[in-house]
Protein backbone atom coordinates (compact mmCIF):
# COMPACT_ATOMS: atom_id res chain seq x y z
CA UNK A 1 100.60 103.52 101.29
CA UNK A 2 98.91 106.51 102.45
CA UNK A 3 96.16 106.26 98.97
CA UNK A 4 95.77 102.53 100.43
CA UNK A 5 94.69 103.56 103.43
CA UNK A 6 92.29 106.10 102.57
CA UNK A 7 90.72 103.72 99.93
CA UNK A 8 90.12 100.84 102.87
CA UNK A 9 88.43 103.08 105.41
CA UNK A 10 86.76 104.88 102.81
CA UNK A 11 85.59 101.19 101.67
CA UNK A 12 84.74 100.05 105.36
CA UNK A 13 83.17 103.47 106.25
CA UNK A 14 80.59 103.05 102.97
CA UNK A 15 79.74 99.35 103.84
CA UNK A 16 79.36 100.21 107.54
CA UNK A 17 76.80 102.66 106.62
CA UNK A 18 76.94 105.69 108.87
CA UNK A 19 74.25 107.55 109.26
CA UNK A 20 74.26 111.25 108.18
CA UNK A 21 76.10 112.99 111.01
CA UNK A 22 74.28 115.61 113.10
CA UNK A 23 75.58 119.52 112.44
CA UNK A 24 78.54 120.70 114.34
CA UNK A 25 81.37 118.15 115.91
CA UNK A 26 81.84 114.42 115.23
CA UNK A 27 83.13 112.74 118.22
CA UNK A 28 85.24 109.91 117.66
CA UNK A 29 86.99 107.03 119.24
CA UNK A 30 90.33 105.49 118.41
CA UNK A 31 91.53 102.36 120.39
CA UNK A 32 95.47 101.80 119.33
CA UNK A 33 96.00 97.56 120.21
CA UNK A 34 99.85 97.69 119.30
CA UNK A 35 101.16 94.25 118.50
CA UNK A 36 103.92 94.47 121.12
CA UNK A 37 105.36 96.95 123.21
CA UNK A 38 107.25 98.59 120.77
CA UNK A 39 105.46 101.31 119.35
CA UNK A 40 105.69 105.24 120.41
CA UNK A 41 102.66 106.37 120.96
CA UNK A 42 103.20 110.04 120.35
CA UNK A 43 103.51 108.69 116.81
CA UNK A 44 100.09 106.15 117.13
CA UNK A 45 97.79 109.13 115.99
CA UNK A 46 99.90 111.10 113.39
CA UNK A 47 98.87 107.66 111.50
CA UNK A 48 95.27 108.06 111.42
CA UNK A 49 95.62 111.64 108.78
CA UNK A 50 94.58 108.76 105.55
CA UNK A 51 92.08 106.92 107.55
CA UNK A 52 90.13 110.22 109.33
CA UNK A 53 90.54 111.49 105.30
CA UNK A 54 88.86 108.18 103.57
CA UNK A 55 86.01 108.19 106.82
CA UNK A 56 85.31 111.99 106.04
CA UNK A 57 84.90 111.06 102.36
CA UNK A 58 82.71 108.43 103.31
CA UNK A 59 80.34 110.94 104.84
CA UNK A 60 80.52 113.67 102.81
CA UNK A 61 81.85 116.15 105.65
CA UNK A 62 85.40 117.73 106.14
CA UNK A 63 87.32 116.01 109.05
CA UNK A 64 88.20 119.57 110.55
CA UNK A 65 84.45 118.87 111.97
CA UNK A 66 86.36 115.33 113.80
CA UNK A 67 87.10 115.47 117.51
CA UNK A 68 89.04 112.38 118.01
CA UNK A 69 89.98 110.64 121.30
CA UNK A 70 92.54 108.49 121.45
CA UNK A 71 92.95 105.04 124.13
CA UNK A 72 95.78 102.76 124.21
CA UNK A 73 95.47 99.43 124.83
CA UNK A 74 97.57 96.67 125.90
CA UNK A 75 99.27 94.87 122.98
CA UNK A 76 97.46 92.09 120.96
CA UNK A 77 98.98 89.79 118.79
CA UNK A 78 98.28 91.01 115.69
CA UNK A 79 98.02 94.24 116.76
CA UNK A 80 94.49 96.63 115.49
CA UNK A 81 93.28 99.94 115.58
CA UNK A 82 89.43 100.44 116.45
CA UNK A 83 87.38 103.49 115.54
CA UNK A 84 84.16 104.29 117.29
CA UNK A 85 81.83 107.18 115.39
């Protein structure tokens, strides 16, 4: 599951087509929309390790250089995680 992951936001990453990323820290934005109510979100952001991985692959940088912040949003049938660079 975890190469999966890594693979599809490696894949969206590539045909988003960043731009280069300036020197130094890469802000980034993670909106959480569970599908219901059930979720823990202490454990939301332990998730993201593959995707952060296939997005830093994408650019060519390590993803020590990603600051990420993290918003939870009410649930939304089906449930989807957003990511802002």
């Amino acid at each position: 599951m975890t190469r999966k992951w890594r693979a599809w936001a490696l894949a969206a990453a590539l045909a988003a087509k960043l731009d280069d990323p300036a020197p130094g820290d890469i802000p980034i934005l993670v909106r959480f929309y569970p599908p219901d109510r059930r979720g823990d979100r202490t454990n939301f952001p332990n998730r993201m390790k593959p995707i952060f991985d296939g997005i830093a692959q994408a650019l060519k940088v390590n993803d020590a250089r990603f600051v990420p912040r993290f918003e939870f949003c009410l649930p939304e049938k089906p449930g989807r995680v957003e990511i802002t660079l």
